[in-house]
PDB file of N, CA and C in Angstrom:
ATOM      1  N   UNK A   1      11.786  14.717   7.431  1.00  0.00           N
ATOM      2  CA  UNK A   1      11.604  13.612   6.508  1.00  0.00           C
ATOM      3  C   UNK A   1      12.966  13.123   6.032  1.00  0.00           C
ATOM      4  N   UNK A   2      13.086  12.067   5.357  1.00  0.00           N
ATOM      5  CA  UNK A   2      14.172  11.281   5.348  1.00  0.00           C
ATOM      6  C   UNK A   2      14.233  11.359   3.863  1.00  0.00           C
ATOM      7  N   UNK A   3      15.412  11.509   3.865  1.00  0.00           N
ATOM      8  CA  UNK A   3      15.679  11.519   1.723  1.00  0.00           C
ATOM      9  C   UNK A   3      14.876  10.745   1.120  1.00  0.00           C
ATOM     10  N   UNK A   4      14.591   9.496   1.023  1.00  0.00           N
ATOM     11  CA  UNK A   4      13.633   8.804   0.367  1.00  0.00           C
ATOM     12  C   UNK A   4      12.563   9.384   0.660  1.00  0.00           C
ATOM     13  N   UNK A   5      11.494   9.370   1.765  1.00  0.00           N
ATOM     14  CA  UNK A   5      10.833   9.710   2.039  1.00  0.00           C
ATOM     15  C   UNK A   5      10.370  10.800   1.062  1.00  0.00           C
ATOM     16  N   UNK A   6      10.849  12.152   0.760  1.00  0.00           N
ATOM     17  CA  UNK A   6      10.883  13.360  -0.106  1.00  0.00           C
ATOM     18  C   UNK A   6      10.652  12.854  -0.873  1.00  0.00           C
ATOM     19  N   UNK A   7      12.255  11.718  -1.967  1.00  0.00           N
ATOM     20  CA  UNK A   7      11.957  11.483  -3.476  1.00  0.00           C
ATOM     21  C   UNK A   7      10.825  11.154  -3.525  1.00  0.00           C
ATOM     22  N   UNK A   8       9.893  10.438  -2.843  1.00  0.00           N
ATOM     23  CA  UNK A   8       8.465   9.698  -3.101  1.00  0.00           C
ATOM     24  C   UNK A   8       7.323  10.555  -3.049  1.00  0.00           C
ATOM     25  N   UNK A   9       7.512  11.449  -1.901  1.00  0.00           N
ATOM     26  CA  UNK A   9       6.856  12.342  -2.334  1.00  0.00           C
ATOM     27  C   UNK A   9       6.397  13.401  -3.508  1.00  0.00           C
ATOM     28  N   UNK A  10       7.518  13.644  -4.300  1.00  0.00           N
ATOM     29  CA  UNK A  10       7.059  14.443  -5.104  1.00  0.00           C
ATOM     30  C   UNK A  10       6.727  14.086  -6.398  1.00  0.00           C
ATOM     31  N   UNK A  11       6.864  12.871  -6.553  1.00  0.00           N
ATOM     32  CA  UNK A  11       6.388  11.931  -8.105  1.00  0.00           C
ATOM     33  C   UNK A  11       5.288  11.619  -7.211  1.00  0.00           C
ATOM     34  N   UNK A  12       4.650  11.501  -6.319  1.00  0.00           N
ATOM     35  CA  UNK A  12       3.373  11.599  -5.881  1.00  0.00           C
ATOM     36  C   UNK A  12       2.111  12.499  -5.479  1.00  0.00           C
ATOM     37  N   UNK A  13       2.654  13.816  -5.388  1.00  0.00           N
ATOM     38  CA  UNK A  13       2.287  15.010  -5.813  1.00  0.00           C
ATOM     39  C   UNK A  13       2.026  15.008  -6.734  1.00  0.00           C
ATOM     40  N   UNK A  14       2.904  14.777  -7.788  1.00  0.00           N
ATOM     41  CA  UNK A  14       2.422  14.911  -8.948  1.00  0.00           C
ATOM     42  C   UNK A  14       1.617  14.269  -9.806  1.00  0.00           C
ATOM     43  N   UNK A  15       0.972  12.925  -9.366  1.00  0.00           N
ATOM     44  CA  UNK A  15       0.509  12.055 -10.280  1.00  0.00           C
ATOM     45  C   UNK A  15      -0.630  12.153  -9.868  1.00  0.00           C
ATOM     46  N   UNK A  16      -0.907  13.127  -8.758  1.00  0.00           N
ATOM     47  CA  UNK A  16      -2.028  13.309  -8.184  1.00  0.00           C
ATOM     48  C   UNK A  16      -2.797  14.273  -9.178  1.00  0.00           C
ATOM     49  N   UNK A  17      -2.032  15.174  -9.233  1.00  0.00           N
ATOM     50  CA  UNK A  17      -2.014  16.483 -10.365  1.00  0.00           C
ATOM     51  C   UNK A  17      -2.470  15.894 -11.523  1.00  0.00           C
ATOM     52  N   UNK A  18      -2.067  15.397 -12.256  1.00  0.00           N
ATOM     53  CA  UNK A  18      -2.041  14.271 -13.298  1.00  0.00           C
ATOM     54  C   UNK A  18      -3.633  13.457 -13.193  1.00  0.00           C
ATOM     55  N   UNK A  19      -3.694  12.697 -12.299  1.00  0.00           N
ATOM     56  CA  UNK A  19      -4.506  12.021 -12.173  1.00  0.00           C
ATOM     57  C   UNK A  19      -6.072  13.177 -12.499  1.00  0.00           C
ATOM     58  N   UNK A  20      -5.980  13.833 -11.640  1.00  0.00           N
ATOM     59  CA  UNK A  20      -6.413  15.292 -11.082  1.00  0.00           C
ATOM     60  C   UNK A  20      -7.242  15.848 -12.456  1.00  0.00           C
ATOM     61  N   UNK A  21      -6.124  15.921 -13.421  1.00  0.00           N
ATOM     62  CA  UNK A  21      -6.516  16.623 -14.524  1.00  0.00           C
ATOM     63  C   UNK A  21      -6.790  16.031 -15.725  1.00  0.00           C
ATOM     64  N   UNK A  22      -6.648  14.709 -15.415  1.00  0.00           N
ATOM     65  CA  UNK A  22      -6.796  13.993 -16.563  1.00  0.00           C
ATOM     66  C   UNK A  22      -8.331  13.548 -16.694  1.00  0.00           C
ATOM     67  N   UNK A  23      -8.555  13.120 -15.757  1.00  0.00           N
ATOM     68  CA  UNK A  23     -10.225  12.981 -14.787  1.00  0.00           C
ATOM     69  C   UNK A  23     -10.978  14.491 -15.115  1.00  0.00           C
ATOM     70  N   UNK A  24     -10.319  15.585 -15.370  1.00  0.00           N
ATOM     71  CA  UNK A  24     -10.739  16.722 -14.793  1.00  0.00           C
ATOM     72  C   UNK A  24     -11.874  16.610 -13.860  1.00  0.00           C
ATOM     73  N   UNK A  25     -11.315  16.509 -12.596  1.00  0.00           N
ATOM     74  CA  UNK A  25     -11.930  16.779 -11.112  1.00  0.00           C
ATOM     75  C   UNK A  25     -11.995  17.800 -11.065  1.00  0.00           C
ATOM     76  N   UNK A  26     -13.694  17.582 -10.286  1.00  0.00           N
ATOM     77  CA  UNK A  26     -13.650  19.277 -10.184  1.00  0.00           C
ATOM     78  C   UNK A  26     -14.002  18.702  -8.129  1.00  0.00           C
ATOM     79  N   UNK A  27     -13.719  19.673  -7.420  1.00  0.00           N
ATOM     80  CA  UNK A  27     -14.125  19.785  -6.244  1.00  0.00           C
ATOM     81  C   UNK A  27     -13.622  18.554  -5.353  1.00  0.00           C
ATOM     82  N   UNK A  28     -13.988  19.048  -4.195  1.00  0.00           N
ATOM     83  CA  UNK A  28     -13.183  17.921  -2.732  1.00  0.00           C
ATOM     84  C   UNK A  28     -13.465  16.407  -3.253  1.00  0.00           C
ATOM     85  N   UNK A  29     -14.704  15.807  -3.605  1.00  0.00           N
ATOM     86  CA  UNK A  29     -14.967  14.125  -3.456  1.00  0.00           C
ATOM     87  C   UNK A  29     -14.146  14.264  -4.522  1.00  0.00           C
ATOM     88  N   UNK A  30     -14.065  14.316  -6.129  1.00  0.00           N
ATOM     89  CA  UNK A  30     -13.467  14.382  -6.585  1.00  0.00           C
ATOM     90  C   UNK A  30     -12.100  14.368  -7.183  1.00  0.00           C
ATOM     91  N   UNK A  31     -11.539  14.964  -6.381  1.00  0.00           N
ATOM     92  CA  UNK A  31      -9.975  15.812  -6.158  1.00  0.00           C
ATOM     93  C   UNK A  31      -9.859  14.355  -5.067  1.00  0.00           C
ATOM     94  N   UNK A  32     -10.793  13.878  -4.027  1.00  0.00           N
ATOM     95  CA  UNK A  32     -10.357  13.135  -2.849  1.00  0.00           C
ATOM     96  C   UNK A  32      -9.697  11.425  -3.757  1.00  0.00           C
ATOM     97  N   UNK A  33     -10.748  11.346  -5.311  1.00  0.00           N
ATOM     98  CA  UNK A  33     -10.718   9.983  -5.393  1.00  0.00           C
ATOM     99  C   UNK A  33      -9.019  10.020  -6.260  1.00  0.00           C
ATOM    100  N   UNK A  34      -8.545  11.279  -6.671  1.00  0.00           N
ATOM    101  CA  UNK A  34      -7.320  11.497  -7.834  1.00  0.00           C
ATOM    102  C   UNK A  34      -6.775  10.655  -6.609  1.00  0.00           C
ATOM    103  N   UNK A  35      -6.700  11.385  -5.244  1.00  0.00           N
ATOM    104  CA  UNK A  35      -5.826  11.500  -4.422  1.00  0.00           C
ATOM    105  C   UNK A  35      -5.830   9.943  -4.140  1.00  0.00           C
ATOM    106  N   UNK A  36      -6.688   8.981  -3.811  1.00  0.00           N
ATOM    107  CA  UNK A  36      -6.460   7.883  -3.639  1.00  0.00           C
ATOM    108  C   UNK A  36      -5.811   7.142  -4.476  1.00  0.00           C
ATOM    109  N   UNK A  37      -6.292   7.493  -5.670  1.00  0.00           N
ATOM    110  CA  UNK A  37      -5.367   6.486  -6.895  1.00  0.00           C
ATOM    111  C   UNK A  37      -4.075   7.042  -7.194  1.00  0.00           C
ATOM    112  N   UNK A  38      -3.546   7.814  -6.486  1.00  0.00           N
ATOM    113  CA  UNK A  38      -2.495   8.459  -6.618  1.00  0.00           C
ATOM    114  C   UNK A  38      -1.810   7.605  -5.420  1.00  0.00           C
ATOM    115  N   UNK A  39      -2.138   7.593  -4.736  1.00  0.00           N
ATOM    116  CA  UNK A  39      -2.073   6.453  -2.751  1.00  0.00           C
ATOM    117  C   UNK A  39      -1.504   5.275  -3.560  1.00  0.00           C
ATOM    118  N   UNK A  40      -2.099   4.812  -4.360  1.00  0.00           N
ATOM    119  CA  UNK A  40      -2.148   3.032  -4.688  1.00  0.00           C
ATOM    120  C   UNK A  40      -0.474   3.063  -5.481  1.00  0.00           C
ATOM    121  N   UNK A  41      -0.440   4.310  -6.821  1.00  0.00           N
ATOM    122  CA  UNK A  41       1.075   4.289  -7.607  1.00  0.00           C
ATOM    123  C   UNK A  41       1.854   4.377  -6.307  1.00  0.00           C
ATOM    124  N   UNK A  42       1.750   5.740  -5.138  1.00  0.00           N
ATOM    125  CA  UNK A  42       3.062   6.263  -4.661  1.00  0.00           C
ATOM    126  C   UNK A  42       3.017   4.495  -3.836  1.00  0.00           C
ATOM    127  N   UNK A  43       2.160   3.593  -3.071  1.00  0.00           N
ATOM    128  CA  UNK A  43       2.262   2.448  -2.029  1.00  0.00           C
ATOM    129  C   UNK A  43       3.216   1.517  -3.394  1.00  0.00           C
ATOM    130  N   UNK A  44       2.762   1.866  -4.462  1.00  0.00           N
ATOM    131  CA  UNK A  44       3.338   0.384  -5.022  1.00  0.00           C
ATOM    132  C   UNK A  44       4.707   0.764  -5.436  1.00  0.00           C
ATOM    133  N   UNK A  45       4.699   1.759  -5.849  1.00  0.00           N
ATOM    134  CA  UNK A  45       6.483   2.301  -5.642  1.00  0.00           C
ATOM    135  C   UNK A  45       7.220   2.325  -4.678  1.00  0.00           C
ATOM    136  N   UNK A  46       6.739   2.602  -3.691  1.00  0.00           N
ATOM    137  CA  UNK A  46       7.724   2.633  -2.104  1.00  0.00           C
ATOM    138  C   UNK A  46       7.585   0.576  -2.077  1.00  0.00           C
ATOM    139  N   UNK A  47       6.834  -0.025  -2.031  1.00  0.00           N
ATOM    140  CA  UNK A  47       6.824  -1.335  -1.772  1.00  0.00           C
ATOM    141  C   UNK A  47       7.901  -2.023  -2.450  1.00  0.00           C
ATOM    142  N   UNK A  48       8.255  -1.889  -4.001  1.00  0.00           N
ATOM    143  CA  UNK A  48       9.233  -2.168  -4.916  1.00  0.00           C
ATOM    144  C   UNK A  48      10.318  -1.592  -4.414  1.00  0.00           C
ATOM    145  N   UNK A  49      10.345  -0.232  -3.911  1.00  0.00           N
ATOM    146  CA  UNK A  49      11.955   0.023  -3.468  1.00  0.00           C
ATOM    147  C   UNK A  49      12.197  -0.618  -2.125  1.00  0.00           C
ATOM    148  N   UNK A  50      11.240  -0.871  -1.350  1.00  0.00           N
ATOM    149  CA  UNK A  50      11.870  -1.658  -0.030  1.00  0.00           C
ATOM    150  C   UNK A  50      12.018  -3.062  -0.413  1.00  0.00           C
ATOM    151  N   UNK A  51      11.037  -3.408  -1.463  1.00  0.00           N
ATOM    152  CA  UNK A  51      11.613  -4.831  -1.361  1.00  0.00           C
ATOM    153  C   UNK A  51      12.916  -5.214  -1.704  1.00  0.00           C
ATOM    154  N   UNK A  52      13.582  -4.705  -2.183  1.00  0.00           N
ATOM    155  CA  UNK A  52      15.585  -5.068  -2.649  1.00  0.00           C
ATOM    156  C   UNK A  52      15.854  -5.132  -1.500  1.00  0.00           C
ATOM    157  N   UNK A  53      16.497  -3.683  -1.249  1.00  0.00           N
ATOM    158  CA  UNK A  53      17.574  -3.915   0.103  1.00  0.00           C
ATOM    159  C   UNK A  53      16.533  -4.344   1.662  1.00  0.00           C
ATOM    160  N   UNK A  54      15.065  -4.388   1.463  1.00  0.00           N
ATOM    161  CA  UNK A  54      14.624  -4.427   3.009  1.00  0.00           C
ATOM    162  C   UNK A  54      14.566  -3.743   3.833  1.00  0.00           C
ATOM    163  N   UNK A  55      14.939  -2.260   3.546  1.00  0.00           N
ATOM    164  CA  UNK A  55      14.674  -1.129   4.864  1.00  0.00           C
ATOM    165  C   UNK A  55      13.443  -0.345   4.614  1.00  0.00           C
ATOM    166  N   UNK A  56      12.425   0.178   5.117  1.00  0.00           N
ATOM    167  CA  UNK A  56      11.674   1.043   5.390  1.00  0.00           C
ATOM    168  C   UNK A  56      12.077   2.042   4.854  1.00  0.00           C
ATOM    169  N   UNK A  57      10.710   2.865   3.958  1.00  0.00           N
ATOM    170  CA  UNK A  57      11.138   3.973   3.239  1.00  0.00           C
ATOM    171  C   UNK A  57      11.023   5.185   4.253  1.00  0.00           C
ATOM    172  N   UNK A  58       9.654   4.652   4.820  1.00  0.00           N
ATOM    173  CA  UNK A  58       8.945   5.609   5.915  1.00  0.00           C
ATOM    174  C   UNK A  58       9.787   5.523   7.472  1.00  0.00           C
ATOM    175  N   UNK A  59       9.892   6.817   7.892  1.00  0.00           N
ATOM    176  CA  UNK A  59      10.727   6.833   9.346  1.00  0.00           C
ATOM    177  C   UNK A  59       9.863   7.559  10.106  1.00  0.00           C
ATOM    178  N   UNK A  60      10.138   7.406  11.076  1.00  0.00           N
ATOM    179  CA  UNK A  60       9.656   8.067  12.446  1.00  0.00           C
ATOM    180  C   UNK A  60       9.944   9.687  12.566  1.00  0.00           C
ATOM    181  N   UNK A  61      10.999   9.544  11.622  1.00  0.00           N
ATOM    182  CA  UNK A  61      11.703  11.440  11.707  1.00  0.00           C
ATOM    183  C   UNK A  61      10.382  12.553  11.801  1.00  0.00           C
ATOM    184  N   UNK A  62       9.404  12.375  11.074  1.00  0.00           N
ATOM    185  CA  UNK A  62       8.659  13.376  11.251  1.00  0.00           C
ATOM    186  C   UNK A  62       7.666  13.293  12.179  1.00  0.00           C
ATOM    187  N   UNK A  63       7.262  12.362  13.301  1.00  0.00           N
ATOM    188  CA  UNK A  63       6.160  12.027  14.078  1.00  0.00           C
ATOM    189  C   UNK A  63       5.792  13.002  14.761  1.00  0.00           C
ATOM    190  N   UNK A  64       4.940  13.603  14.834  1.00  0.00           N
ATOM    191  CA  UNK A  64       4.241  14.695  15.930  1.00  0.00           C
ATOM    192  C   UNK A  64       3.516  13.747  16.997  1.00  0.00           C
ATOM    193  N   UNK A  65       4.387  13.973  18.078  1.00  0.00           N
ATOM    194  CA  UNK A  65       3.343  13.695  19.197  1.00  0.00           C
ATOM    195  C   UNK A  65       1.876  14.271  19.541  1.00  0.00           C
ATOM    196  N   UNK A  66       0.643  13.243  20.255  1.00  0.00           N
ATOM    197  CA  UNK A  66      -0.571  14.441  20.245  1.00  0.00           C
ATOM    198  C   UNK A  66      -0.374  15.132  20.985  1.00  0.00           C
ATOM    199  N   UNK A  67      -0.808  16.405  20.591  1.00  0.00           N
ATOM    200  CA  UNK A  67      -0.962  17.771  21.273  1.00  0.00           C
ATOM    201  C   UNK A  67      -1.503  17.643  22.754  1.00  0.00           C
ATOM    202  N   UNK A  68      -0.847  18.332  24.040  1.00  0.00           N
ATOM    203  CA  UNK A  68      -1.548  18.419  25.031  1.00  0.00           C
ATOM    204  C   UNK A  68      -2.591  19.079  25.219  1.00  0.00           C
ATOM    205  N   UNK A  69      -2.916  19.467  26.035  1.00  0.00           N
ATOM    206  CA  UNK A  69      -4.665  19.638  26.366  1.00  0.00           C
ATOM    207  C   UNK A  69      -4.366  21.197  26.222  1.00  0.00           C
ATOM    208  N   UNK A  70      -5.360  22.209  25.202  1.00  0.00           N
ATOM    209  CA  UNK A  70      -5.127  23.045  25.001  1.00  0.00           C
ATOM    210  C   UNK A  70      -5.575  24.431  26.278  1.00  0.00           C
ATOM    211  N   UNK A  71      -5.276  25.409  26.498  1.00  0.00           N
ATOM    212  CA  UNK A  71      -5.174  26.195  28.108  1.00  0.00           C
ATOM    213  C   UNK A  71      -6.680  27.215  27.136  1.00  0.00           C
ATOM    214  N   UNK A  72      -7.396  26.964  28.121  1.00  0.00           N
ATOM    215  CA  UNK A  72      -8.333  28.084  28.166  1.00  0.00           C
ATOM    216  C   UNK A  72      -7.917  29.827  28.125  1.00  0.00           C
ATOM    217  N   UNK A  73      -7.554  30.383  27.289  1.00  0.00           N
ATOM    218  CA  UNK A  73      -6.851  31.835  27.597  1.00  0.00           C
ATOM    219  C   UNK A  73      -8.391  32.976  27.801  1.00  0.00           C
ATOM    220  N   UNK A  74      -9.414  32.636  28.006  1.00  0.00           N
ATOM    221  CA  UNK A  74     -10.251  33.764  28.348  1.00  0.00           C
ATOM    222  C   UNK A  74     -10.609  33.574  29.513  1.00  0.00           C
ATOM    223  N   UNK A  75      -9.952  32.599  30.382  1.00  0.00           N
ATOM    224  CA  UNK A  75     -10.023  32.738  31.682  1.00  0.00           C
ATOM    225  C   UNK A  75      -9.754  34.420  32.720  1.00  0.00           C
TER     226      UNK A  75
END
């Protein structure tokens, strides 16, 4: 991941937390909707920092290619 990338992450972690407990969620649907409204702060923060200078917060650095076809081992 790319330095920005990180900073955004973890004020987004956390507001999830936040969100999380403020709601007190209990369980997955729950916990799933913190997590979205947590999506909308971290999108509108990364959007405001690219809009100045114009570069992409998000990089390619971490892309996992898909996995190849996995080998049968009880052959």
């Amino acid at each position: 991941m790319s330095g920005a990338e990180l900073i955004f992450t973890a004020p987004a972690t956390l507001s999830t937390r936040h969100i999380a407990e403020t709601e007190e969620a209990k369980g997955v649907q729950e916990n799933a909707k913190a997590g979205k409204k947590r999506g909308a702060v971290a999108k509108n923060a990364r959007k405001g920092k690219e809009s100045k200078p114009g570069k992409s917060v998000v990089t390619g650095e971490n892309f996992l290619s898909p996995a190849k076809e996995k080998k049968d081992i009880h052959q």
